[in-house]
PDB file of N, CA and C in Angstrom:
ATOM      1  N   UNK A   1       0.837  -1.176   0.000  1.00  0.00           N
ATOM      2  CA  UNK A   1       0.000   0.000   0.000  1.00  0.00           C
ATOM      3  C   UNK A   1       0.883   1.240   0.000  1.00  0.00           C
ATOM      4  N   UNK A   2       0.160   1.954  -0.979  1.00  0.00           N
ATOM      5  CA  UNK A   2       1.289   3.808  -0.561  1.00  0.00           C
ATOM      6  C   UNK A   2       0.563   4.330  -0.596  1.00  0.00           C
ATOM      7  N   UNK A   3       0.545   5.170   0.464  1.00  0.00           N
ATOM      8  CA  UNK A   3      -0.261   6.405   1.320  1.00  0.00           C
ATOM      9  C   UNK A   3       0.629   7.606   1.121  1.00  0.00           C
ATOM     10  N   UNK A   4       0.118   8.753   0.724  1.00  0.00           N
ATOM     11  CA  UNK A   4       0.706  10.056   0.668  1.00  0.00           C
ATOM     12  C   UNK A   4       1.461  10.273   2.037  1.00  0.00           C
ATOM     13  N   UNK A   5       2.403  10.965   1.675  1.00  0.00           N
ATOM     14  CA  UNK A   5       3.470  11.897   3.334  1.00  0.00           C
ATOM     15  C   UNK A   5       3.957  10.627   3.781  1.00  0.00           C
ATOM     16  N   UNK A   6       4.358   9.584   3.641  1.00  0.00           N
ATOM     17  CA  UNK A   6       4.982   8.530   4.003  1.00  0.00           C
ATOM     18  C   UNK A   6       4.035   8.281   5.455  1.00  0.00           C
ATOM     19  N   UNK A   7       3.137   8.234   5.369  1.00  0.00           N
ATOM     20  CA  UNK A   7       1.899   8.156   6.279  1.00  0.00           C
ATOM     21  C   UNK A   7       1.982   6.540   6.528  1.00  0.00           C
ATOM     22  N   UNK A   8       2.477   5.426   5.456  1.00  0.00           N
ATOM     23  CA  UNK A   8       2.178   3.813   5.672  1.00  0.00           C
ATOM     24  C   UNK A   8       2.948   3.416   6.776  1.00  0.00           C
ATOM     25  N   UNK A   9       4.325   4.528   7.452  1.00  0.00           N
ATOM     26  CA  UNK A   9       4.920   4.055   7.942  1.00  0.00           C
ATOM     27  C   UNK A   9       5.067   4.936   9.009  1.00  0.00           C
ATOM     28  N   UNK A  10       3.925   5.034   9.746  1.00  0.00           N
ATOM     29  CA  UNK A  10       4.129   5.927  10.840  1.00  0.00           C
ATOM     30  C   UNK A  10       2.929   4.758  11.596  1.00  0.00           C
ATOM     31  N   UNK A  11       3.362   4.892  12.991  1.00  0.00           N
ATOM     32  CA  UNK A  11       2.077   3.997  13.835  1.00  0.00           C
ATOM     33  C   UNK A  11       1.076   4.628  13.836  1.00  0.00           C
ATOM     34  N   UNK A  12       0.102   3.712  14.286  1.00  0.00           N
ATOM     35  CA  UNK A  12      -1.545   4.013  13.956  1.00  0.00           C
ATOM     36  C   UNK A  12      -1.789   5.252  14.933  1.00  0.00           C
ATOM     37  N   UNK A  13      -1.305   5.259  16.490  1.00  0.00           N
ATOM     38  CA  UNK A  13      -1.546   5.946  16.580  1.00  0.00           C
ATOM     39  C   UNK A  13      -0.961   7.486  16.465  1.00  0.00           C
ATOM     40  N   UNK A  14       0.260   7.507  15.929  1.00  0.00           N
ATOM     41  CA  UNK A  14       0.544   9.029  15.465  1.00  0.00           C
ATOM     42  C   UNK A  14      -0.252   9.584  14.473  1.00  0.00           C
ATOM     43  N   UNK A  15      -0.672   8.385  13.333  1.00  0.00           N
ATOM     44  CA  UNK A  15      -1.361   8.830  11.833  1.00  0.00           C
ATOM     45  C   UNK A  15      -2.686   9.443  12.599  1.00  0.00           C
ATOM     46  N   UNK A  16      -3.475   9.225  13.745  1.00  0.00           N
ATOM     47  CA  UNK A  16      -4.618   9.118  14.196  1.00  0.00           C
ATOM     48  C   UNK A  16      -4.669  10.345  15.081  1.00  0.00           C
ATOM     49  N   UNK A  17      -3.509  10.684  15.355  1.00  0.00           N
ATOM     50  CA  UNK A  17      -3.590  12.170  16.512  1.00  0.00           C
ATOM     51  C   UNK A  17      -3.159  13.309  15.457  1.00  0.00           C
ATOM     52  N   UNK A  18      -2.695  13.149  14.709  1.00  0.00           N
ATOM     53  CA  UNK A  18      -2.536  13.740  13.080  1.00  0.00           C
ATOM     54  C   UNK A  18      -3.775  14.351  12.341  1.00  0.00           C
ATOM     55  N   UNK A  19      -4.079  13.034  12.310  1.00  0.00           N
ATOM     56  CA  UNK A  19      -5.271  12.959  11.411  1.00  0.00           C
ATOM     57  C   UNK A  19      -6.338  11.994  11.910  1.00  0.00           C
ATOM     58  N   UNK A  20      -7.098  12.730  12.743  1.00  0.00           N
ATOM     59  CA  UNK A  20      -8.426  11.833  13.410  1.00  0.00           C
ATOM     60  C   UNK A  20      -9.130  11.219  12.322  1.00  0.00           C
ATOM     61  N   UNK A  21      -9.163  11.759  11.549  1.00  0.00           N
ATOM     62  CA  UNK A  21     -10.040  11.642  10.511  1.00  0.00           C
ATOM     63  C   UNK A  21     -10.125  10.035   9.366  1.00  0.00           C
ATOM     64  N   UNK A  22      -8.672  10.040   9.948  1.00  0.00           N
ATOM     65  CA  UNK A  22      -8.613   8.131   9.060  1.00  0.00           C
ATOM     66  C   UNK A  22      -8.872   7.617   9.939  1.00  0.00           C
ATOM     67  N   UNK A  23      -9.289   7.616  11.348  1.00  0.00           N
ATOM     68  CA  UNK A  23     -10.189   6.294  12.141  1.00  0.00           C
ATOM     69  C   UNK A  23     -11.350   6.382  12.114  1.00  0.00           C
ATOM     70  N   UNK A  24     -11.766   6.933  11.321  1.00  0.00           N
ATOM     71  CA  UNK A  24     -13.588   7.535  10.919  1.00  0.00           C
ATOM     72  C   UNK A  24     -13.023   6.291   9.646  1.00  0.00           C
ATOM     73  N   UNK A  25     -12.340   6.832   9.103  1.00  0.00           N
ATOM     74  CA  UNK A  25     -12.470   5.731   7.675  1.00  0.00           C
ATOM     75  C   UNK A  25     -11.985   4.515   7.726  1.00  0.00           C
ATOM     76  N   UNK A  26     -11.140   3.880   8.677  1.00  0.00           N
ATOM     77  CA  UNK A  26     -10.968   2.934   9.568  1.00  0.00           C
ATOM     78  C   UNK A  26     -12.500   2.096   9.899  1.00  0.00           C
ATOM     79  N   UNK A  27     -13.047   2.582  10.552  1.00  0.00           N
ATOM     80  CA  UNK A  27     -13.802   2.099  11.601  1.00  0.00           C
ATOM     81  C   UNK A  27     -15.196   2.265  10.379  1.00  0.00           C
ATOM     82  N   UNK A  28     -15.346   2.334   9.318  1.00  0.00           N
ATOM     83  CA  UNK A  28     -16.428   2.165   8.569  1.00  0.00           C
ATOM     84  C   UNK A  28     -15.797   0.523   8.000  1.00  0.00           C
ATOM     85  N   UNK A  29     -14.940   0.287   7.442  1.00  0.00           N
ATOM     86  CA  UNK A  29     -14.168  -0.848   7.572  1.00  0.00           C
ATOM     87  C   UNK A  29     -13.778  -2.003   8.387  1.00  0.00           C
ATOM     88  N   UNK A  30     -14.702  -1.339   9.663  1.00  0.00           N
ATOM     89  CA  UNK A  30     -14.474  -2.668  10.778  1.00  0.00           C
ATOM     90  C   UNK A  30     -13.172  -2.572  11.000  1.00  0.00           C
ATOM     91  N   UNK A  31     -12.256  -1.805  10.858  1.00  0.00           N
ATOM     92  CA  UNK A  31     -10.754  -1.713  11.949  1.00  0.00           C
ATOM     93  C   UNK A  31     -10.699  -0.977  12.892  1.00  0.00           C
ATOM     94  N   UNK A  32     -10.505  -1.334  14.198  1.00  0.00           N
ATOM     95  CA  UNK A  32     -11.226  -0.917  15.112  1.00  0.00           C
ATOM     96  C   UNK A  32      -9.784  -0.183  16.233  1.00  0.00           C
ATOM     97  N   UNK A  33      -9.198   0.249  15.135  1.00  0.00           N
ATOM     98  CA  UNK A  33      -7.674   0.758  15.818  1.00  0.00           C
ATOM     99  C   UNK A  33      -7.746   1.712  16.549  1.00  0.00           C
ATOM    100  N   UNK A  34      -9.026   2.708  16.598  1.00  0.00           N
ATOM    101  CA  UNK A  34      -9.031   3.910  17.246  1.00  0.00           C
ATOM    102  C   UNK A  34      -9.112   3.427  18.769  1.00  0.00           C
ATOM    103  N   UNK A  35      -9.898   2.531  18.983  1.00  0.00           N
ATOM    104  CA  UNK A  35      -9.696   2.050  20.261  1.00  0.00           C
ATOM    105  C   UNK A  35      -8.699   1.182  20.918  1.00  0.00           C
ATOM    106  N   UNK A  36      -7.857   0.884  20.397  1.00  0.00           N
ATOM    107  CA  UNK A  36      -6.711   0.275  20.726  1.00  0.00           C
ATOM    108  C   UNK A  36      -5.431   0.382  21.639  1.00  0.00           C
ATOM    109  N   UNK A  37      -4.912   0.241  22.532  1.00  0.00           N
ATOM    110  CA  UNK A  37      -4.734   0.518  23.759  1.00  0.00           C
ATOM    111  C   UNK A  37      -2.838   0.581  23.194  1.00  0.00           C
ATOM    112  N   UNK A  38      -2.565  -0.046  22.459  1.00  0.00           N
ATOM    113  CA  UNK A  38      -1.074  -0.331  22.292  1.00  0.00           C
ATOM    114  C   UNK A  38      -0.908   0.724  20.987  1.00  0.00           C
ATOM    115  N   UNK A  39      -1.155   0.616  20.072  1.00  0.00           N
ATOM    116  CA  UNK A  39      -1.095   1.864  18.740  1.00  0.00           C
ATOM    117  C   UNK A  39       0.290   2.088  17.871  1.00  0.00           C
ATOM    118  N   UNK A  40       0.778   0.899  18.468  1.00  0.00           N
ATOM    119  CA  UNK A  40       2.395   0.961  17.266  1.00  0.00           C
ATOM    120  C   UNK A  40       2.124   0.258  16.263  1.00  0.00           C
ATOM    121  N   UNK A  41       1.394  -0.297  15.489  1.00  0.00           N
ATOM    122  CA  UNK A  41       1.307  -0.888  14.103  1.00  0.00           C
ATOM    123  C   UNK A  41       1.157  -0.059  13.463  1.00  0.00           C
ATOM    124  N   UNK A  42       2.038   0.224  12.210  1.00  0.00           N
ATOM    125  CA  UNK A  42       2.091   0.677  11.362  1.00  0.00           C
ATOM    126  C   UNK A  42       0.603   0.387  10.395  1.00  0.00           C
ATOM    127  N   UNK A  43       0.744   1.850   9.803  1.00  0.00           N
ATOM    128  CA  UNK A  43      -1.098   2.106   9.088  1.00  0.00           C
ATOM    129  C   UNK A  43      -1.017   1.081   7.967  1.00  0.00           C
ATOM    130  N   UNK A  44      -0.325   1.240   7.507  1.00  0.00           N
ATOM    131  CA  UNK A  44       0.484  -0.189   5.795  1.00  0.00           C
ATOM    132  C   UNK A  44      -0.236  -1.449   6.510  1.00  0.00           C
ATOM    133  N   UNK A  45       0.215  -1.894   7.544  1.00  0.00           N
ATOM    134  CA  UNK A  45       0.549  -3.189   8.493  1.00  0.00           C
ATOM    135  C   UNK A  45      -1.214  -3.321   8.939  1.00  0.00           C
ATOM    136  N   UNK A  46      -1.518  -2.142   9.392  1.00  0.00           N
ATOM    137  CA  UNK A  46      -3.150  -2.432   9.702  1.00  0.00           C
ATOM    138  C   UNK A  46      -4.303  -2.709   8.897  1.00  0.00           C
ATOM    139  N   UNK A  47      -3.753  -2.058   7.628  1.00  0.00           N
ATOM    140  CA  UNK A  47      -5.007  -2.570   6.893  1.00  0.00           C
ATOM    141  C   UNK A  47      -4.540  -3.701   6.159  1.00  0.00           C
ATOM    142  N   UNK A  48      -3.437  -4.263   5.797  1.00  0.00           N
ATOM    143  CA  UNK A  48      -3.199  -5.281   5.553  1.00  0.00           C
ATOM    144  C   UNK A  48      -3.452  -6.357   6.761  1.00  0.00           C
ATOM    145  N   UNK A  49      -3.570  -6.964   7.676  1.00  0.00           N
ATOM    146  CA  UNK A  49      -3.686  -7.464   8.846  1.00  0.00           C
ATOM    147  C   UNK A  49      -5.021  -7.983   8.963  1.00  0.00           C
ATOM    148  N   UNK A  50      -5.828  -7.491   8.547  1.00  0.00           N
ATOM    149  CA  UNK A  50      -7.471  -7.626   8.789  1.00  0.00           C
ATOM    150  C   UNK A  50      -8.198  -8.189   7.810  1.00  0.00           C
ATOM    151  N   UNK A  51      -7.462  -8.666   6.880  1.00  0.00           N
ATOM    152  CA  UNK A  51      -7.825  -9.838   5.655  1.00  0.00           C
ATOM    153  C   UNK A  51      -9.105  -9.387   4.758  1.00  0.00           C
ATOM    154  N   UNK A  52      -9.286  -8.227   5.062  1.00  0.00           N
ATOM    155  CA  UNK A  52      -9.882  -7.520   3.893  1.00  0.00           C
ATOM    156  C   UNK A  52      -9.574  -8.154   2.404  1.00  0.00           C
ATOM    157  N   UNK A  53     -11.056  -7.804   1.452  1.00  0.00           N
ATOM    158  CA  UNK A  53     -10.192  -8.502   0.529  1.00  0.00           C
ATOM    159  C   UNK A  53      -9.958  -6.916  -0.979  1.00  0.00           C
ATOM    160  N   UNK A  54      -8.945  -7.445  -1.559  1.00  0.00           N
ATOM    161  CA  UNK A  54      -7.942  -6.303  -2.211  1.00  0.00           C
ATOM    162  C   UNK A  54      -9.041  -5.234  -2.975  1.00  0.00           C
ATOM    163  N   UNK A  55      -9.941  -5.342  -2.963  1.00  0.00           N
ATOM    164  CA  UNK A  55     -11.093  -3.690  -3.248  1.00  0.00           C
ATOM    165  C   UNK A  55     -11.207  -3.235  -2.126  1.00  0.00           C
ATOM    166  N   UNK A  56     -11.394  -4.175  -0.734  1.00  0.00           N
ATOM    167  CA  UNK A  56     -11.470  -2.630   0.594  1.00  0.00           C
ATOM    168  C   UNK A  56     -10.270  -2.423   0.428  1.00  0.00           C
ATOM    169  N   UNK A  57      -9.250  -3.106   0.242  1.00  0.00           N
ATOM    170  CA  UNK A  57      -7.899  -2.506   1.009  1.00  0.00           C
ATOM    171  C   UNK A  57      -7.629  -1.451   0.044  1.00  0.00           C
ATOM    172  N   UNK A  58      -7.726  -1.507  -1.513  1.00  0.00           N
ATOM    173  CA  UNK A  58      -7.848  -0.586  -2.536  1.00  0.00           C
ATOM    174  C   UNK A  58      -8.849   0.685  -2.086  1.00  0.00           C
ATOM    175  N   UNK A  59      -9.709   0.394  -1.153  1.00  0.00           N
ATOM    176  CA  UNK A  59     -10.636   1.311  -1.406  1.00  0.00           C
ATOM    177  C   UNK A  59      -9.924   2.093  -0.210  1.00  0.00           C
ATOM    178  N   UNK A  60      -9.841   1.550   0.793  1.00  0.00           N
ATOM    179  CA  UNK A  60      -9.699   2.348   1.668  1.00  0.00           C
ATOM    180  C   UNK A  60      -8.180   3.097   1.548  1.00  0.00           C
ATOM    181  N   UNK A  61      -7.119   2.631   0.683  1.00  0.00           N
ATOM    182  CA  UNK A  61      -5.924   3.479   0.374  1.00  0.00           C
ATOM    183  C   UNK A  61      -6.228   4.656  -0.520  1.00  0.00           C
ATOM    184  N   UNK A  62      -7.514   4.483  -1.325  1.00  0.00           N
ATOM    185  CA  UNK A  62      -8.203   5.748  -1.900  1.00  0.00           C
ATOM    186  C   UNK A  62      -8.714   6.578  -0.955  1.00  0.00           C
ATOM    187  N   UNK A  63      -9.113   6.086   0.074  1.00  0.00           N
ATOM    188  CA  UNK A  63     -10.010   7.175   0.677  1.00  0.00           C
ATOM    189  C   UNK A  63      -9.189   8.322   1.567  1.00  0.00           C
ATOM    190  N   UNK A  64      -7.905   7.249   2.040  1.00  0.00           N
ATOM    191  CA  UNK A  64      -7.090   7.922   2.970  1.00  0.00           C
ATOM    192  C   UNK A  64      -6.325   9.036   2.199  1.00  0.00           C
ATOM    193  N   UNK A  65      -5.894   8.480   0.930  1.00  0.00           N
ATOM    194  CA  UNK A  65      -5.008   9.313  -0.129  1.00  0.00           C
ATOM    195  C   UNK A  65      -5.866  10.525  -0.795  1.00  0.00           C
ATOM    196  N   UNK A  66      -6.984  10.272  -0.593  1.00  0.00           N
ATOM    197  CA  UNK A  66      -7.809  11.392  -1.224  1.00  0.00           C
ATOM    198  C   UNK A  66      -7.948  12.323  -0.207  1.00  0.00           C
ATOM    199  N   UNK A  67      -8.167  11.460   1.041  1.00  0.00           N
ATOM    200  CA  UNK A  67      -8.482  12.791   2.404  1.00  0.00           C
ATOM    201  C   UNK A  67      -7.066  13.579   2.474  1.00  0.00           C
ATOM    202  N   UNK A  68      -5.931  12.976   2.725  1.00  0.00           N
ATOM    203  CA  UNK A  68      -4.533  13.811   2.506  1.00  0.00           C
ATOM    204  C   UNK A  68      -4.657  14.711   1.515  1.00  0.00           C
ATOM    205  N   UNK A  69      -4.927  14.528   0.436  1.00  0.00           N
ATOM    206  CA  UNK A  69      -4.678  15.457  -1.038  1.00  0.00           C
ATOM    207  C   UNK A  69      -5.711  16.637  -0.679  1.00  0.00           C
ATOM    208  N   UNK A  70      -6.914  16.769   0.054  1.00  0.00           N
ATOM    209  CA  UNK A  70      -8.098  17.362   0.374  1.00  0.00           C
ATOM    210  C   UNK A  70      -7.415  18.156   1.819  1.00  0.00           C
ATOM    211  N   UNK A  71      -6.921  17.619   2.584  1.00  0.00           N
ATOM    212  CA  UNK A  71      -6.252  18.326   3.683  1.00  0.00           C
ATOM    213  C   UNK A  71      -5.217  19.458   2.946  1.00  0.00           C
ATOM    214  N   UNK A  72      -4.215  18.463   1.887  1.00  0.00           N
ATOM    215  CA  UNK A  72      -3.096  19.606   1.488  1.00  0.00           C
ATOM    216  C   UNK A  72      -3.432  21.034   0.953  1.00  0.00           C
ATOM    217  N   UNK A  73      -4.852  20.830   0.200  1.00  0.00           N
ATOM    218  CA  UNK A  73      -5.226  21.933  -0.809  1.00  0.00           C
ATOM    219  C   UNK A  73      -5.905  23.109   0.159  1.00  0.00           C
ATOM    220  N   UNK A  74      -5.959  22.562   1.400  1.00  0.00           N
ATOM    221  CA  UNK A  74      -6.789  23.389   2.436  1.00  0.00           C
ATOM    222  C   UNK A  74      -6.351  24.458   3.268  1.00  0.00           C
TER     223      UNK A  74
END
């Protein structure tokens, strides 16, 4: 997966105090990382992990990459 700002490789929870906004798109997906007590898995690592099959994981690297590109222009 590649995520804009080298975002795949930052833990879930830095991407998430960053950007609240991908555990909204997370958690429509059933990944339930926002609540997660430990928060070092890498964002790449999380949505791969959850056996999604390759249109969510496609979808949801669109959604995140589109919300970044929508943050930058802002």
């Amino acid at each position: 997966m590649e995520f804009k700002n080298g975002l795949g490789e930052m833990a879930i929870q830095d991407v998430m105090a960053k950007y609240s906004e991908i555990g909204e798109i997370l958690n429509r997906y059933e990944i339930g990382c926002v609540t997660c007590k430990v928060g070092i898995c890498l964002l790449k690592d999380v949505v791969s992990i959850h056996g999604l099959s390759k249109e969510n994981e496609a979808a949801i690297e669109k959604e995140i990459n589109d919300y970044l590109g929508q943050k930058a222009q802002a």
